[in-house]
Protein backbone atom coordinates (compact mmCIF):
# COMPACT_ATOMS: atom_id res chain seq x y z
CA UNK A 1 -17.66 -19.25 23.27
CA UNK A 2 -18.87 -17.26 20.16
CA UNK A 3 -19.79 -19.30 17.23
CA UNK A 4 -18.64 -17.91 14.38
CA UNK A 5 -17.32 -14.61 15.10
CA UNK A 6 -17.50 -11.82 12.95
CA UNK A 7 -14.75 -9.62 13.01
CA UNK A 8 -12.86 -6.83 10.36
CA UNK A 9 -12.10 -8.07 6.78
CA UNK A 10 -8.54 -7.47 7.20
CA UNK A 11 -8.28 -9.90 10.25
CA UNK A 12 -9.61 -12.32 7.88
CA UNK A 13 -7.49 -11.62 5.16
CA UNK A 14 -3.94 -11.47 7.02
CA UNK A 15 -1.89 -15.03 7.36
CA UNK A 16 0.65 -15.26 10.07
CA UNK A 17 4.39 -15.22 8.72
CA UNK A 18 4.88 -18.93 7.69
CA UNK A 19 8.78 -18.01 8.44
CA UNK A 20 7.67 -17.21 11.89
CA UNK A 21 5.53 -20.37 12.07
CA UNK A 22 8.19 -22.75 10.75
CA UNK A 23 10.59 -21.33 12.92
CA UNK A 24 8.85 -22.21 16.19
CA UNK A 25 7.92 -25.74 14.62
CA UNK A 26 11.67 -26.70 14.45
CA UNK A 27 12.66 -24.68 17.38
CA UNK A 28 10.01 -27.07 19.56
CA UNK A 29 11.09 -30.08 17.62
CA UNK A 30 14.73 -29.56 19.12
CA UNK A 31 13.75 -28.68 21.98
CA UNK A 32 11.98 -32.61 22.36
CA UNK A 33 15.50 -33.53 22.24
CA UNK A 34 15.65 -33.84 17.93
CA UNK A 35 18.97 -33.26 16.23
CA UNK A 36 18.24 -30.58 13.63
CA UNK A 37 19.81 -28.42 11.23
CA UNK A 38 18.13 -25.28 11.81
CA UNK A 39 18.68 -22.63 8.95
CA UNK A 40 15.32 -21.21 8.65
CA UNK A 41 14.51 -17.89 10.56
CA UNK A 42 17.03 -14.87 9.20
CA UNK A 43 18.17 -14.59 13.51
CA UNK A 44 21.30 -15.24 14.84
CA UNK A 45 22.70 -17.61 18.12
CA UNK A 46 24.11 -15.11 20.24
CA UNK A 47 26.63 -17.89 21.57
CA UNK A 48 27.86 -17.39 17.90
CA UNK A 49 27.32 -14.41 16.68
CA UNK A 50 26.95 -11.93 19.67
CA UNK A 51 26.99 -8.33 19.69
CA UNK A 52 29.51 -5.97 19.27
CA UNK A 53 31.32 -5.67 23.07
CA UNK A 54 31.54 -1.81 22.83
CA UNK A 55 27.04 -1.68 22.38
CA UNK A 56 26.79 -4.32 24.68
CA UNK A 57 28.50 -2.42 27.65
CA UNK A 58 26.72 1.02 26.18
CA UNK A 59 23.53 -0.38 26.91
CA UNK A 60 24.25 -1.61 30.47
CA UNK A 61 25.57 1.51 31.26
CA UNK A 62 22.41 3.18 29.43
CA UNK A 63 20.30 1.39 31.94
CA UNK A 64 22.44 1.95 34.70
CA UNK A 65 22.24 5.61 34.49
CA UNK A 66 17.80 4.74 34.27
CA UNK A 67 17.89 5.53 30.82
CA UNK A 68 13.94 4.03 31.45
CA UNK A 69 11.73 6.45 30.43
CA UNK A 70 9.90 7.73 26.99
CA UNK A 71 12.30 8.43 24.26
CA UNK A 72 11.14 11.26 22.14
CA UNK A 73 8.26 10.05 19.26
CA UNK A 74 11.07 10.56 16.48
CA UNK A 75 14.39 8.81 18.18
CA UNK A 76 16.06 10.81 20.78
CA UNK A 77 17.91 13.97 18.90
CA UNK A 78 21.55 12.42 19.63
CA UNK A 79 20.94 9.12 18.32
CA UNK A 80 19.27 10.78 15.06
CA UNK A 81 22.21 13.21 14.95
CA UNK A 82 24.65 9.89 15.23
CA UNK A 83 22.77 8.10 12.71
CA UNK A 84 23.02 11.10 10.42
CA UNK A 85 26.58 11.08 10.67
CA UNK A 86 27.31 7.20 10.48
CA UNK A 87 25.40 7.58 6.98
CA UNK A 88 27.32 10.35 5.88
CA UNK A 89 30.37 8.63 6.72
CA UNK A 90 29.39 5.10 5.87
CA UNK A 91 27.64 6.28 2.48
CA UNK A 92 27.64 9.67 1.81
CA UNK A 93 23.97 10.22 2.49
CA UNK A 94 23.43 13.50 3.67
CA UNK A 95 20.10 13.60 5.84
CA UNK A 96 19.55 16.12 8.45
CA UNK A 97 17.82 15.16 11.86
CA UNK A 98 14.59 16.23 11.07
CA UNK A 99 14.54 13.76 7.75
CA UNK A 100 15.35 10.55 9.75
CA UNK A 101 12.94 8.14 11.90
CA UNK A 102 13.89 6.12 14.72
CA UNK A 103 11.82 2.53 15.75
CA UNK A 104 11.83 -0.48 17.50
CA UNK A 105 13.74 -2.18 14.12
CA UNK A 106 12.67 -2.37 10.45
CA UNK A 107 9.23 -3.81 10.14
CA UNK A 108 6.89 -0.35 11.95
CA UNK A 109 9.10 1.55 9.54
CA UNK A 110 8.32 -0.84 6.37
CA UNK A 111 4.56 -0.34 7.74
CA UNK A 112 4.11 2.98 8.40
CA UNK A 113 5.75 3.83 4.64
CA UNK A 114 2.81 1.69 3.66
CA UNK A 115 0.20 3.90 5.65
CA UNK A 116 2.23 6.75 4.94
CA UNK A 117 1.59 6.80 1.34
CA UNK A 118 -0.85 4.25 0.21
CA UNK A 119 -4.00 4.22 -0.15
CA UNK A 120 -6.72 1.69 -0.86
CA UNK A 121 -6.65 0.40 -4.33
CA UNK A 122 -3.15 2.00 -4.94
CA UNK A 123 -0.75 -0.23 -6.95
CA UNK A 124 1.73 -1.22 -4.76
CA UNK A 125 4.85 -2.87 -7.17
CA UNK A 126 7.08 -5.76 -5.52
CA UNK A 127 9.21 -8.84 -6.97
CA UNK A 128 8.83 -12.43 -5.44
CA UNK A 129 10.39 -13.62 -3.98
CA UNK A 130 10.64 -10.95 -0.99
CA UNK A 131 10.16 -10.05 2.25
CA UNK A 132 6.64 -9.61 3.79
CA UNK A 133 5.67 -6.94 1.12
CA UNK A 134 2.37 -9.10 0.17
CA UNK A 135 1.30 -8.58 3.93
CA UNK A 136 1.91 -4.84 3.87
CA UNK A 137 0.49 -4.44 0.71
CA UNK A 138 -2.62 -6.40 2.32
CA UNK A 139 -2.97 -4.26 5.63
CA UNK A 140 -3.50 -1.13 3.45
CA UNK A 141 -5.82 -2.97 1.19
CA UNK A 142 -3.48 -1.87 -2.12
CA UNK A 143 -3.47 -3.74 -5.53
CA UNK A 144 -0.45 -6.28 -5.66
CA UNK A 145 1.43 -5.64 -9.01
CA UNK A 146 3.84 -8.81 -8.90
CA UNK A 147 7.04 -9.49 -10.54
CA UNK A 148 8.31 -13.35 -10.72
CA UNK A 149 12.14 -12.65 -10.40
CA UNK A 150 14.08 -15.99 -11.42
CA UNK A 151 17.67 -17.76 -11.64
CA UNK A 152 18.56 -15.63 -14.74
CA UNK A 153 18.33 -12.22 -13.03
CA UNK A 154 19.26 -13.76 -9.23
CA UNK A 155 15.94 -13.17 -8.27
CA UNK A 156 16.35 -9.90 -8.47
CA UNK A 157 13.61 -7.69 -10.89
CA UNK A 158 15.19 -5.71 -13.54
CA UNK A 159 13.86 -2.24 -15.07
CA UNK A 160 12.87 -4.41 -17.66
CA UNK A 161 10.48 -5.84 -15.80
CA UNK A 162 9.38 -2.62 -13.82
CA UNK A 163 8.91 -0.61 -17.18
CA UNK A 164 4.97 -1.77 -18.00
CA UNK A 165 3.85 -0.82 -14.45
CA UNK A 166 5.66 2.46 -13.55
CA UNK A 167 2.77 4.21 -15.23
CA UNK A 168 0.02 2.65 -12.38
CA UNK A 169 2.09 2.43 -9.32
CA UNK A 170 2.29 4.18 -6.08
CA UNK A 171 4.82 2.59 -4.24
CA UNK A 172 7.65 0.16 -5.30
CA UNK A 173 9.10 -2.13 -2.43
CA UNK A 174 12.56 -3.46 -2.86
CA UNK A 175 15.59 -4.74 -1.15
CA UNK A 176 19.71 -5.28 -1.34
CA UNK A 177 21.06 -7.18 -0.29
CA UNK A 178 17.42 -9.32 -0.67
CA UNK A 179 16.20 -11.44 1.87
CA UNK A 180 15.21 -14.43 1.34
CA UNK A 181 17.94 -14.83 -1.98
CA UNK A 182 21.32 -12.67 -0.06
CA UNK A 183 21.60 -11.66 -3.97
CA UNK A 184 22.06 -7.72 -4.76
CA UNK A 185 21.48 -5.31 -7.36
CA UNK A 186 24.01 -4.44 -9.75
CA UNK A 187 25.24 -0.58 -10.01
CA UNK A 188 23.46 -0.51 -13.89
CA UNK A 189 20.25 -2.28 -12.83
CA UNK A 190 19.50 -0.44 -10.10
CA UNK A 191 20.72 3.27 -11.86
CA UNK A 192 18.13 1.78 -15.15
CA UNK A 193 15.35 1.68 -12.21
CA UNK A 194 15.64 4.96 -10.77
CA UNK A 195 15.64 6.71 -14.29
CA UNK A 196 12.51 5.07 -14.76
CA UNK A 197 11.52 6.51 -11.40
CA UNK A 198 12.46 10.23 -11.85
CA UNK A 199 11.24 9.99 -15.74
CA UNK A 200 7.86 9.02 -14.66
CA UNK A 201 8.12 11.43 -12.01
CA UNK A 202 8.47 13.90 -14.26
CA UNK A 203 5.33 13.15 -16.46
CA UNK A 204 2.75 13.14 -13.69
CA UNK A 205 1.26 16.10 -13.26
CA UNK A 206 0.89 18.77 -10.15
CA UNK A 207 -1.43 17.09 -7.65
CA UNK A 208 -0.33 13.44 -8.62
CA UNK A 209 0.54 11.07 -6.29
CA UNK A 210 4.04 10.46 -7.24
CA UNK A 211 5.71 7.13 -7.29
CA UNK A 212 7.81 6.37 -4.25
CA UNK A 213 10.26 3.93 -3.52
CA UNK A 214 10.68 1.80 -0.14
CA UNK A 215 14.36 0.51 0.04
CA UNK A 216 15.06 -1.54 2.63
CA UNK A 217 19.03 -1.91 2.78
CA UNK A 218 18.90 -3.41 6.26
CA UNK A 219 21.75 -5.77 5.12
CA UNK A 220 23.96 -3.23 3.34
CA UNK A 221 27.04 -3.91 5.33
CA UNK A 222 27.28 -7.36 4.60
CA UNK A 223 28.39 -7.83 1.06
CA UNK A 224 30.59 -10.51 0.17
CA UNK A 225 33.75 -10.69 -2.13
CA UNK A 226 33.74 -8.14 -5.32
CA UNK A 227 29.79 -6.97 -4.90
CA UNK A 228 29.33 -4.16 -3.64
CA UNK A 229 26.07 -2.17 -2.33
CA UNK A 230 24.58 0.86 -4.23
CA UNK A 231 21.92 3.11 -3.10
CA UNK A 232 19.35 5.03 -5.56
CA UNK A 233 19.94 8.41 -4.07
CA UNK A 234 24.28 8.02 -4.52
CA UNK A 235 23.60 6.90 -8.03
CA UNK A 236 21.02 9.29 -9.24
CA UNK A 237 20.62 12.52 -6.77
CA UNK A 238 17.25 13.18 -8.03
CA UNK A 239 15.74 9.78 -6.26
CA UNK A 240 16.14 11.65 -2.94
CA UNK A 241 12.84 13.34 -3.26
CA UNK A 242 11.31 10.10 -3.88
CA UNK A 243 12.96 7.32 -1.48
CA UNK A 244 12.33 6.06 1.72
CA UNK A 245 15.51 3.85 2.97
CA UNK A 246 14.70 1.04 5.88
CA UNK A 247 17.92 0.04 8.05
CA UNK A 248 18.42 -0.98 11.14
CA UNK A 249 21.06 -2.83 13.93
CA UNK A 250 19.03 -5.95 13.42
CA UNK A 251 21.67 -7.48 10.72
CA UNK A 252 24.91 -5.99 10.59
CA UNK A 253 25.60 -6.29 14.31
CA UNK A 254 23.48 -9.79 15.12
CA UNK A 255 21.13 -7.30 16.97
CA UNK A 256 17.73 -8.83 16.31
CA UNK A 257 16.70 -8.78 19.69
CA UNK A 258 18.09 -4.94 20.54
CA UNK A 259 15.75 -3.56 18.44
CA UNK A 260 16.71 -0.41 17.15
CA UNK A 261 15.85 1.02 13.49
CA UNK A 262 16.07 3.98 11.09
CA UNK A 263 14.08 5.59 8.04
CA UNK A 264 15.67 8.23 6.17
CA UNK A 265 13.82 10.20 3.52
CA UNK A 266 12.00 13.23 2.79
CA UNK A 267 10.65 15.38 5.51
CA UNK A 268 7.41 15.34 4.28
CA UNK A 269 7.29 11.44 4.78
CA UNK A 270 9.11 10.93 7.76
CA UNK A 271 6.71 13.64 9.36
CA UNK A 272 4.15 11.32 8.72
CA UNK A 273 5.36 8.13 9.00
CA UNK A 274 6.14 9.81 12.70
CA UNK A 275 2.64 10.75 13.25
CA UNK A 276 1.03 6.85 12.28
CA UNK A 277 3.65 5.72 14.81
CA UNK A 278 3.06 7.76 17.80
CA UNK A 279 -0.07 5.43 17.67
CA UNK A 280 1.50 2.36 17.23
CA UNK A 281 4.32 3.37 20.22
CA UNK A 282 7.09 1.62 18.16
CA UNK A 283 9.79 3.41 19.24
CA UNK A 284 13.22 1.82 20.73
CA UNK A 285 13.84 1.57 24.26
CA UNK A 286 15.59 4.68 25.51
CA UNK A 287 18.55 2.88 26.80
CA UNK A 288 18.93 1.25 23.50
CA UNK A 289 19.03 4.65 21.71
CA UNK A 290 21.38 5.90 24.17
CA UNK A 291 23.74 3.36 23.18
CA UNK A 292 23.73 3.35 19.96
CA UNK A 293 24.15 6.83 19.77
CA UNK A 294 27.42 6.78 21.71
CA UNK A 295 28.30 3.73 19.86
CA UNK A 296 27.81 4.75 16.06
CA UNK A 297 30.30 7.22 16.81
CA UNK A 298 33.26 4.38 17.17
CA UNK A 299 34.25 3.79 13.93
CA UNK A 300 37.36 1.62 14.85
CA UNK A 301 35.14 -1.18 16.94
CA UNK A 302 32.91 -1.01 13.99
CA UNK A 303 34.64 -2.04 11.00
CA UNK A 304 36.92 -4.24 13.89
CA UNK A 305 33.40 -5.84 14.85
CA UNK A 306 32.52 -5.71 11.30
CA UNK A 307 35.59 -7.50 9.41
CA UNK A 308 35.59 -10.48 11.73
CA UNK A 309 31.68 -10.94 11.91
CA UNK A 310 31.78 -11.14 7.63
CA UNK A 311 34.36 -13.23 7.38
CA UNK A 312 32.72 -15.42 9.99
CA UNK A 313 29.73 -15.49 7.84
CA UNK A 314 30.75 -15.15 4.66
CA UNK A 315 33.31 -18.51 5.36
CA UNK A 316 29.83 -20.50 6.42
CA UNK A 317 27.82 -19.30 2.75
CA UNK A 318 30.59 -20.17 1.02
CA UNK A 319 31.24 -23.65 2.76
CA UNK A 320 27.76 -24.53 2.26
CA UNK A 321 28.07 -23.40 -1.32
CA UNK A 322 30.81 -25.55 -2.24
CA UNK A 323 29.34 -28.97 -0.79
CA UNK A 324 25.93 -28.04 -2.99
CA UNK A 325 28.25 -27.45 -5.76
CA UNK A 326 29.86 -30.97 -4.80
CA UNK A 327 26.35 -32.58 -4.82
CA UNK A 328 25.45 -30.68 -7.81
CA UNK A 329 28.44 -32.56 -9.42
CA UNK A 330 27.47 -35.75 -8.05
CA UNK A 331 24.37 -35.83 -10.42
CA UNK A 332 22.01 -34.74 -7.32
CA UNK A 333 19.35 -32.46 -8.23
CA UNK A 334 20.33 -29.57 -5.73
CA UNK A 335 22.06 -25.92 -6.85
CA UNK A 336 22.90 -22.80 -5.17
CA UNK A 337 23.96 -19.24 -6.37
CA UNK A 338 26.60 -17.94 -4.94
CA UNK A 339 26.65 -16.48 -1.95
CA UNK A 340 26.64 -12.02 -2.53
CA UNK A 341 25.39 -10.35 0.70
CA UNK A 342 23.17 -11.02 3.82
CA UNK A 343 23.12 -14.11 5.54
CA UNK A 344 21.40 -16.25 3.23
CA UNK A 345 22.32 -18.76 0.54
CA UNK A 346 19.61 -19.59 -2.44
CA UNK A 347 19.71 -23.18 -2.93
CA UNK A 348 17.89 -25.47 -5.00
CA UNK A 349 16.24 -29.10 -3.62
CA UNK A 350 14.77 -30.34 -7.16
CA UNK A 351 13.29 -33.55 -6.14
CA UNK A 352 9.98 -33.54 -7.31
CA UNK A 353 9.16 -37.08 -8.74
CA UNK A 354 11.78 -38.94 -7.02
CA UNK A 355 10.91 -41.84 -4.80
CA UNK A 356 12.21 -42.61 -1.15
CA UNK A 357 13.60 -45.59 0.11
CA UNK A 358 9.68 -46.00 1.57
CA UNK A 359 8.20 -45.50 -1.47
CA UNK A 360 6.89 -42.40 -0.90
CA UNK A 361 6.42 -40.79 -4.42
CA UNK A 362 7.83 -36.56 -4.25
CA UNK A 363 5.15 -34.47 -6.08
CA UNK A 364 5.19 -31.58 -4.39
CA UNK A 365 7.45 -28.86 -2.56
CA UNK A 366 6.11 -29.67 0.84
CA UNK A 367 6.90 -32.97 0.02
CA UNK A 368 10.90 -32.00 -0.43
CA UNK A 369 11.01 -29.67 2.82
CA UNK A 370 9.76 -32.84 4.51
CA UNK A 371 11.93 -35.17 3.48
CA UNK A 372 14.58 -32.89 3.73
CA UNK A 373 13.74 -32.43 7.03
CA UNK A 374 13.28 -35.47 8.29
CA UNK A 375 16.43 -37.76 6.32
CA UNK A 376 18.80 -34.82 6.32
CA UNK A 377 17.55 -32.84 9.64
CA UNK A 378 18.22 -29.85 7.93
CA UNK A 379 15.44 -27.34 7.92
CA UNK A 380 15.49 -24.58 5.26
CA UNK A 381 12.14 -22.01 4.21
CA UNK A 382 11.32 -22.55 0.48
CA UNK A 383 10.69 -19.76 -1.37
CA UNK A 384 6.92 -19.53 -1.71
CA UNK A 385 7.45 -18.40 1.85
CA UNK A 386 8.21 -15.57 0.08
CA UNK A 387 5.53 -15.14 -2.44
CA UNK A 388 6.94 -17.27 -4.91
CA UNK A 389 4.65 -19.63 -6.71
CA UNK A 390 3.85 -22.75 -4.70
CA UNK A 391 6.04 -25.06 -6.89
CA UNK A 392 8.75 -22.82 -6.96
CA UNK A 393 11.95 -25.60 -5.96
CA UNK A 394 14.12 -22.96 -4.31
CA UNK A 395 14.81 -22.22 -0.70
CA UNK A 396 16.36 -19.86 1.60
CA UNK A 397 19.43 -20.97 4.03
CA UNK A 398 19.92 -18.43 6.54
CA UNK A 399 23.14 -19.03 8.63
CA UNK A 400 23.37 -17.01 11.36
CA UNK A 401 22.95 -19.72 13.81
CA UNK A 402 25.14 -22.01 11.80
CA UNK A 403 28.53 -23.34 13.81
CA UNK A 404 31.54 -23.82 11.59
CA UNK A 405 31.62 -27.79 12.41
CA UNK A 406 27.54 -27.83 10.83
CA UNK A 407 28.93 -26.66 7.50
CA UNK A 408 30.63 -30.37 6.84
CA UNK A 409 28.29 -32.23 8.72
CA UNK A 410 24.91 -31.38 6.72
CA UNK A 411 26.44 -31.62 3.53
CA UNK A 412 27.56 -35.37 4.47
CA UNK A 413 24.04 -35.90 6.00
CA UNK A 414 22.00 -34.76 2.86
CA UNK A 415 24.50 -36.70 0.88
CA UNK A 416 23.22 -39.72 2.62
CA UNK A 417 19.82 -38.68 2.22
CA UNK A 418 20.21 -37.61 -1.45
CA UNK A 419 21.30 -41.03 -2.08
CA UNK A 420 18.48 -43.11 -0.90
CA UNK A 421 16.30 -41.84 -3.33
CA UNK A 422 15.25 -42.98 -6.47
């Protein structure tokens, strides 16, 4: 054994996903036999939510025609040319095969955009909370230009808040419908954002690095109610030279495990986002690819696959959203914001200073998740998770392996635990 190894900065510097790590805690908790709400990794129970039939039987058939070999480095040419279409159709993005990379889901994609186009020292702009972008912007050694989104904008940043860095930065990361918050950018925001994209765009010089834009719609098909999802290239044609969209199966068709994404943007990008991951070997299995190629093409089974799995969803974020709201009522210190898009609900445990019925004082977040977790048995990821500061008293509920009877049954057993403190 070596004492004290010495190995490359960056090994040192990377965490682990605490999502990742909490996940597995509560997943071997319940597997000891404990009763436990589990709402914390963004994954779904395929016992509830499985796939859609019509991809399930395209991949079986994919590998029973020994679909097992190599797909081409890019995504084979008919899924690209499927994907191409689906956006058309679906959005009215028009991107050619040759502008549109295929891998093994969203997060090689999110990282070889990084690679792609930062380098060391670059100012790489993101809000918290958010997804991961702290450990991207870490494996490329960039500078972390953070914006603390809060209640009053849903967590979501504003141009407002973009404005003073657009001058400095190389790359800005964002995502709608967001994980962890399911909240999504309004039409105006969002258009206010890209004109400060092109405009600065327009000021740099020839030979400038240009400011790009990473947006990761992975959950774009799941929007709830009146919102709606907009894209930066539909509302402002000019962003096309600078955006990189990150989608994927993962989401909208409780894929996770299937593994199948897509980046669409400039040629010039994608080309080398392609070369970083011929490295890497991210690419989807070939049957996979097969399927969803043949698949994409069904637009009935979609939006039939589609309509149930939202309501399905969208009737558990709600649920849960009107017992917190009940609570909230109740004089208990909890809130939530309405439920928009994803799979997640934004709820807040405020609790800090109370005292249990052991007399354990509350002074500190990790404090709440535990006693949350162990009076209530519901397990949730707060939001420093996410990058948010550490005493940040909001959390992410993720429900895709929620069953309809939970919905009643941990609001009645946080009730109970809400009430023994004091």
């Amino acid at each position: 054994m070596i004492e004290n190894p010495v190995l490359s900065d960056l090994s040192g510097r990377l965490t682990g996903s605490e999502i990742v790590k909490l996940g597995g805690e509560i997943r071997d908790r319940i597997r000891k036999g404990e009763t436990i709400y589990n709402f914390t990794v963004g994954d779904f129970d395929p016992a509830v939510f499985p796939i859609p039939k019509g991809l399930e039987d395209a991949i079986v058939e994919a590998y029973r025609q020994h679909f097992t070999n190599y797909p081409a480095a890019e995504g084979n040419l008919d899924l690209r040319e499927a994907i191409s279409a689906f956006l058309l159709e679906r959005q009215g993005l028009r991107y050619n095969t040759h502008e549109l990379l295929v891998s093994s889901g969203g997060r090689p994609l999110i990282y070889s955009i990084y690679r792609a186009i930062c380098d060391k020292g670059d100012k790489v702009v993101y809000a918290v909370p958010s997804w991961n972008n702290n450990h991207y912007a870490n494996f490329v050694e960039a500078e972390h230009i953070v914006i603390e989104a809060g209640r009053e904008t849903n967590f979501m940043p504003t141009a407002a808040q973009l404005q003073p860095h657009i001058q400095e930065a190389t790359l800005i990361a964002l995502c709608s419908p967001q994980n962890p918050t399911g909240t999504i950018f309004s039409e105006e925001e969002l258009a206010r954002i890209c004109d400060l994209i092109v405009t600065e765009n327009k000021r740099r010089g020839p030979g400038q690095k240009k400011v790009y834009l990473l947006y990761d719609q992975m959950y774009w098909l799941l929007c709830y109610g009146n919102h709606s999802h907009h894209d930066p290239v539909t509302l402002n044609p000019a962003m096309r030279d600078y955006t990189i969209f990150v989608d994927a199966i993962s989401k909208v068709f409780a894929a996770t495990g299937v593994r199948v994404g897509w980046s669409a943007g400039p040629a010039f990008i994608i080309d080398r986002m392609k070369a970083i991951m011929t490295h890497l070997g991210t690419w989807a299995p070939m049957a996979e690819q097969k399927a969803l190629a043949v698949f994409l093409r069904q637009s009935a089974a979609i939006d039939a696959y589609l309509s149930h799995f939202k309501s399905e969803l969208e009737e558990r974020l709600t649920g849960l959203y009107a017992g917190l709201q009940s609570l909230k009522q109740e004089g208990f210190g909890v809130d939530a914001v309405a439920p928009q898009g994803a799979i997640y609900l934004t709820v807040q445990f405020d609790f800090t200073g109370k005292t249990t019925a052991a007399g354990k004082l509350l002074q500190t977040q990790e404090d709440t998740s535990d006693y949350l977790l162990s009076e209530a048995k519901l397990a949730v990821v707060p939001f420093y998770a996410f990058g948010a500061p550490r005493d940040s008293n909001w959390y992410r509920l993720s429900v895709g392996t929620c069953r309809k009877e939970q919905v009643g049954a941990v609001i009645a057993q946080l009730r109970q635990a809400l009430m023994k403190l004091s």
